[in-house]
N, C-alpha and C. Protein backbone atom coordinates (compact mmCIF):
# COMPACT_ATOMS: atom_id res chain seq x y z
N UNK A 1 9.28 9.75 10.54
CA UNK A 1 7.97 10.19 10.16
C UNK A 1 7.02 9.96 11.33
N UNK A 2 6.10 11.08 11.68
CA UNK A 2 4.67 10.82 12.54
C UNK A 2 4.39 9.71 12.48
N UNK A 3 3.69 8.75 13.05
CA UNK A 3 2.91 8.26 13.63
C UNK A 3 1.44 8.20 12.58
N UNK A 4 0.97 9.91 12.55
CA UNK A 4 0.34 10.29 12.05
C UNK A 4 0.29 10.21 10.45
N UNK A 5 1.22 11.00 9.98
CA UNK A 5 1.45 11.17 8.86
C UNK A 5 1.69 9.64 8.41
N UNK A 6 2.13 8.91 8.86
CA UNK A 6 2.06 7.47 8.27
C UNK A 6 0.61 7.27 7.58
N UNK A 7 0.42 7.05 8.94
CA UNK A 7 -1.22 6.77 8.69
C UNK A 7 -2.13 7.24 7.57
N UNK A 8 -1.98 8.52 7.72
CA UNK A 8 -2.51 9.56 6.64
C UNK A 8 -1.82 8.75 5.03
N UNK A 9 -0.93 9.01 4.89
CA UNK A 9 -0.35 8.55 3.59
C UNK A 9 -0.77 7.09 3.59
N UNK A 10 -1.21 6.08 4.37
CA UNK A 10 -1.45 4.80 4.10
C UNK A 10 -3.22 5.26 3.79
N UNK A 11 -3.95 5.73 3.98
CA UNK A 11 -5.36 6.22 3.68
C UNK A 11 -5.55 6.80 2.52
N UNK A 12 -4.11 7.58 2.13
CA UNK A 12 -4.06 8.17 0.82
C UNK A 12 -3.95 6.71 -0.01
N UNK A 13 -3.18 6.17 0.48
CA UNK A 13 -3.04 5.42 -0.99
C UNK A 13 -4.08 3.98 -1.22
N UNK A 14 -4.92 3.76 -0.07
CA UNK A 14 -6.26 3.01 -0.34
C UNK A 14 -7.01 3.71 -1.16
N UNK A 15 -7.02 5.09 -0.48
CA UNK A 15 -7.97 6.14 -1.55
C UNK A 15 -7.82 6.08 -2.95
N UNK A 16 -6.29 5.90 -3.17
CA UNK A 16 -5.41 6.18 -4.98
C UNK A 16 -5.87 4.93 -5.43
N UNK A 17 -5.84 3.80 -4.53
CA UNK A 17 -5.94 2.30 -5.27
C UNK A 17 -7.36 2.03 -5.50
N UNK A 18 -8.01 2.56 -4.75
CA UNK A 18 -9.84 2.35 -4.84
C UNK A 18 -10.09 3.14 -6.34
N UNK A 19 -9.33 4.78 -6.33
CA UNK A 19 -9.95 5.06 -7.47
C UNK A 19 -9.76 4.82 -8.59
N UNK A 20 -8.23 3.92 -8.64
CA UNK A 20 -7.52 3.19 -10.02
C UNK A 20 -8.40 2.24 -10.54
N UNK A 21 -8.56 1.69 -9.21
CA UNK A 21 -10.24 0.12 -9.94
C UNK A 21 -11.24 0.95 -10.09
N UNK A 22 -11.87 1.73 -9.78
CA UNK A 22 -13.05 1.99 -9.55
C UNK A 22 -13.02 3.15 -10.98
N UNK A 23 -11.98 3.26 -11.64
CA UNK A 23 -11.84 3.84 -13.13
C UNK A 23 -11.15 3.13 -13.99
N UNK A 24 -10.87 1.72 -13.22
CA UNK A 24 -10.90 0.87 -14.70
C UNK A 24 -9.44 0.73 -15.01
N UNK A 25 -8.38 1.65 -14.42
CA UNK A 25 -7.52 2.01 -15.11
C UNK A 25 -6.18 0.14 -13.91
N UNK A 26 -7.12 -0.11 -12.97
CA UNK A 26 -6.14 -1.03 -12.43
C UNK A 26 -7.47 -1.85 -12.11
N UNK A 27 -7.97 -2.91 -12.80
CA UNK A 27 -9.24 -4.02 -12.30
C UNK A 27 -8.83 -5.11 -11.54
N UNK A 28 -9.57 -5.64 -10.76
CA UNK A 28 -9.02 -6.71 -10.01
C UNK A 28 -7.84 -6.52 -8.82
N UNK A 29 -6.92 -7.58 -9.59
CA UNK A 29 -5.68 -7.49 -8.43
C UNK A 29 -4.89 -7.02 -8.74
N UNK A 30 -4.31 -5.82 -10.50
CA UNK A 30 -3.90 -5.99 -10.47
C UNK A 30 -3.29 -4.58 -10.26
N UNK A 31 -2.20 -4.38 -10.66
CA UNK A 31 -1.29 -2.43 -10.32
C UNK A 31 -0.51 -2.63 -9.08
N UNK A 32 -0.20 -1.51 -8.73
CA UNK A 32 0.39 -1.25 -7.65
C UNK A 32 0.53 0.42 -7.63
N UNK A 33 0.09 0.54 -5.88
CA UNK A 33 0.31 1.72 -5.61
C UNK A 33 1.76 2.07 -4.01
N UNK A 34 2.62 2.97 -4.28
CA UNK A 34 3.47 3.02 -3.49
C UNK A 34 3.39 4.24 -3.20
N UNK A 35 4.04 4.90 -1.93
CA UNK A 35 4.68 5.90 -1.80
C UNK A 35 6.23 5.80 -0.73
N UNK A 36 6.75 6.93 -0.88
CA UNK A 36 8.37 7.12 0.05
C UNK A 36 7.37 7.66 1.69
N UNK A 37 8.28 6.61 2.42
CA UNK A 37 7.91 6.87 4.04
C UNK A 37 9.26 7.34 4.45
N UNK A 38 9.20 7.97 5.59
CA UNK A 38 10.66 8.47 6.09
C UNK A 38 11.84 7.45 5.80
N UNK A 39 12.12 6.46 5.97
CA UNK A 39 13.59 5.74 5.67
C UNK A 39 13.06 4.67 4.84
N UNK A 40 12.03 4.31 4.28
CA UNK A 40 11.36 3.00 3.66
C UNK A 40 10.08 3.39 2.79
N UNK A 41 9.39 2.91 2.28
CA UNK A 41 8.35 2.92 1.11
C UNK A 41 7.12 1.79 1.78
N UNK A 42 6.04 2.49 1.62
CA UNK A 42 4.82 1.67 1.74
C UNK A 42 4.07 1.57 0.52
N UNK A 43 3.68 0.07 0.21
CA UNK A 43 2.90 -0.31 -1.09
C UNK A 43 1.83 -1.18 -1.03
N UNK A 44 1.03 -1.27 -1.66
CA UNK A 44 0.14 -2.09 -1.61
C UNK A 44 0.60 -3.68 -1.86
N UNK A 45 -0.26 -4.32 -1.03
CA UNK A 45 0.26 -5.91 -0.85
C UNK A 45 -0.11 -6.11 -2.36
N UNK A 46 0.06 -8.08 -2.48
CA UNK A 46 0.02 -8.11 -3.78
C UNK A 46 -1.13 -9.31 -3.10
N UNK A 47 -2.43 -9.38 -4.43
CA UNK A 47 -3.06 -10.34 -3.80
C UNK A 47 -4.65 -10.13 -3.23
N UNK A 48 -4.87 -8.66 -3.21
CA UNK A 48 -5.34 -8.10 -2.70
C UNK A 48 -6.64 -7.62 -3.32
N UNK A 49 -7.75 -7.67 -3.76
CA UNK A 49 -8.68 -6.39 -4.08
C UNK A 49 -8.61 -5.49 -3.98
N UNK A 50 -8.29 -4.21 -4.74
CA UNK A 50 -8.05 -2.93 -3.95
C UNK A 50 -9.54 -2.76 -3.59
N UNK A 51 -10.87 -3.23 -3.69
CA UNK A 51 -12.12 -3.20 -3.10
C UNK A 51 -12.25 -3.50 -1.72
N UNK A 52 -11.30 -4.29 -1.45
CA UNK A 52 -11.16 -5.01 -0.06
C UNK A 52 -9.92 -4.55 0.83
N UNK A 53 -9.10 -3.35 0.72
CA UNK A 53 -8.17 -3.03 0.83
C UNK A 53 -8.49 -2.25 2.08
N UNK A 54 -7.72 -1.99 3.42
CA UNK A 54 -7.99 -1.48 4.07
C UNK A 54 -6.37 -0.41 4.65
N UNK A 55 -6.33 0.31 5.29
CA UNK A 55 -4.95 1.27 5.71
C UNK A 55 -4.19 0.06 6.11
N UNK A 56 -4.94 -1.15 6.93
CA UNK A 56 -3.69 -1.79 8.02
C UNK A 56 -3.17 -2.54 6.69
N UNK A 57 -3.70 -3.46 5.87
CA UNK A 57 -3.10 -3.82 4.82
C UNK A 57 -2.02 -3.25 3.90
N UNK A 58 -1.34 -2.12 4.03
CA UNK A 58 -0.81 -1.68 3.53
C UNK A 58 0.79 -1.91 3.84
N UNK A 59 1.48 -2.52 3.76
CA UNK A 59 3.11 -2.67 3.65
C UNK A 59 4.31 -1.82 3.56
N UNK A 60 4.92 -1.90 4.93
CA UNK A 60 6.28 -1.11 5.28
C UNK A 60 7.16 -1.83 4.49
N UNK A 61 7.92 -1.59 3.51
CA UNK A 61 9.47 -1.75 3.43
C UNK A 61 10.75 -0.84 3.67
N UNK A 62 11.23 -1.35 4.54
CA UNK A 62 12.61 -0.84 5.07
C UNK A 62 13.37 -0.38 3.71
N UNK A 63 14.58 0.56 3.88
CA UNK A 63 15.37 0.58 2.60
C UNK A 63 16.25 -0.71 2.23
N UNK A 64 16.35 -1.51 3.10
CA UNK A 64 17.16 -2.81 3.01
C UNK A 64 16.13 -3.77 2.18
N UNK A 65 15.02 -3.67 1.95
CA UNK A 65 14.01 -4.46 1.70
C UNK A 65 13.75 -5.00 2.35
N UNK A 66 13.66 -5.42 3.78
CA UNK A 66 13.31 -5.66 4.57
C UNK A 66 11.44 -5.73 4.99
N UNK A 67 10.64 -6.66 5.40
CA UNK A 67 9.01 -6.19 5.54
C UNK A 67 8.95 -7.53 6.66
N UNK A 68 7.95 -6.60 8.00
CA UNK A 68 7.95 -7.52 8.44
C UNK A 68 7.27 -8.61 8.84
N UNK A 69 7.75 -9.50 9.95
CA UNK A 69 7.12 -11.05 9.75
C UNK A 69 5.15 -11.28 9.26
N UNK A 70 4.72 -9.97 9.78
CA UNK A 70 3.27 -10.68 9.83
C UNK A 70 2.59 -9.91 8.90
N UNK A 71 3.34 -9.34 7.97
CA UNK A 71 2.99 -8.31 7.08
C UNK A 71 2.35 -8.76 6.01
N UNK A 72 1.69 -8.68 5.27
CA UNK A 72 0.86 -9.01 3.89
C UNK A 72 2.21 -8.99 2.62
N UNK A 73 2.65 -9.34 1.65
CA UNK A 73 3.81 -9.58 1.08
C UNK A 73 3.56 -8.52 0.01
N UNK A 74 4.37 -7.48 0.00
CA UNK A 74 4.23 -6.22 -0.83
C UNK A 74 4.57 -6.85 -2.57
N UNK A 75 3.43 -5.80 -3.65
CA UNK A 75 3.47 -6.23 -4.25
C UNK A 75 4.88 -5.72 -5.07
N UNK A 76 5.02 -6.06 -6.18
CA UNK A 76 6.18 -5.84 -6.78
C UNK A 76 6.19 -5.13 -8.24
């Protein structure tokens, strides 16, 4: 996957998680939003405000489950 298109899809899904709180339908910390990245899945950390949520916060997992060392701990 781009570079780009990463990016983009990690903006999408601050966007998805902002509007889940911001309608009530996920308050606080809690939900989770994911999508499929070329060989792995990016999700929202756990822990997090989605108010306070920014693109870099957002979490690579490998298909091995794999995430790495300095990464925010994806939620589950």
């Amino acid at each position: 996957m781009d570079r780009r298109d990463e990016q983009s899809l990690r903006t999408a899904l601050v966007d998805t998680a902002c509007a889940m709180a911001d309608s009530g339908l996920s308050p606080g910390k809690s939900g989770n939003v994911s999508a499929r990245c070329g060989d792995g899945m990016l999700i929202t950390p756990t822990g997090v405000p989605y108010a306070d949520l920014c693109p870099a916060d957002i979490v690579f997992v490998d298909a091995a489950g794999r995430v790495a060392e300095d990464a925010l701990r994806p939620s589950s």
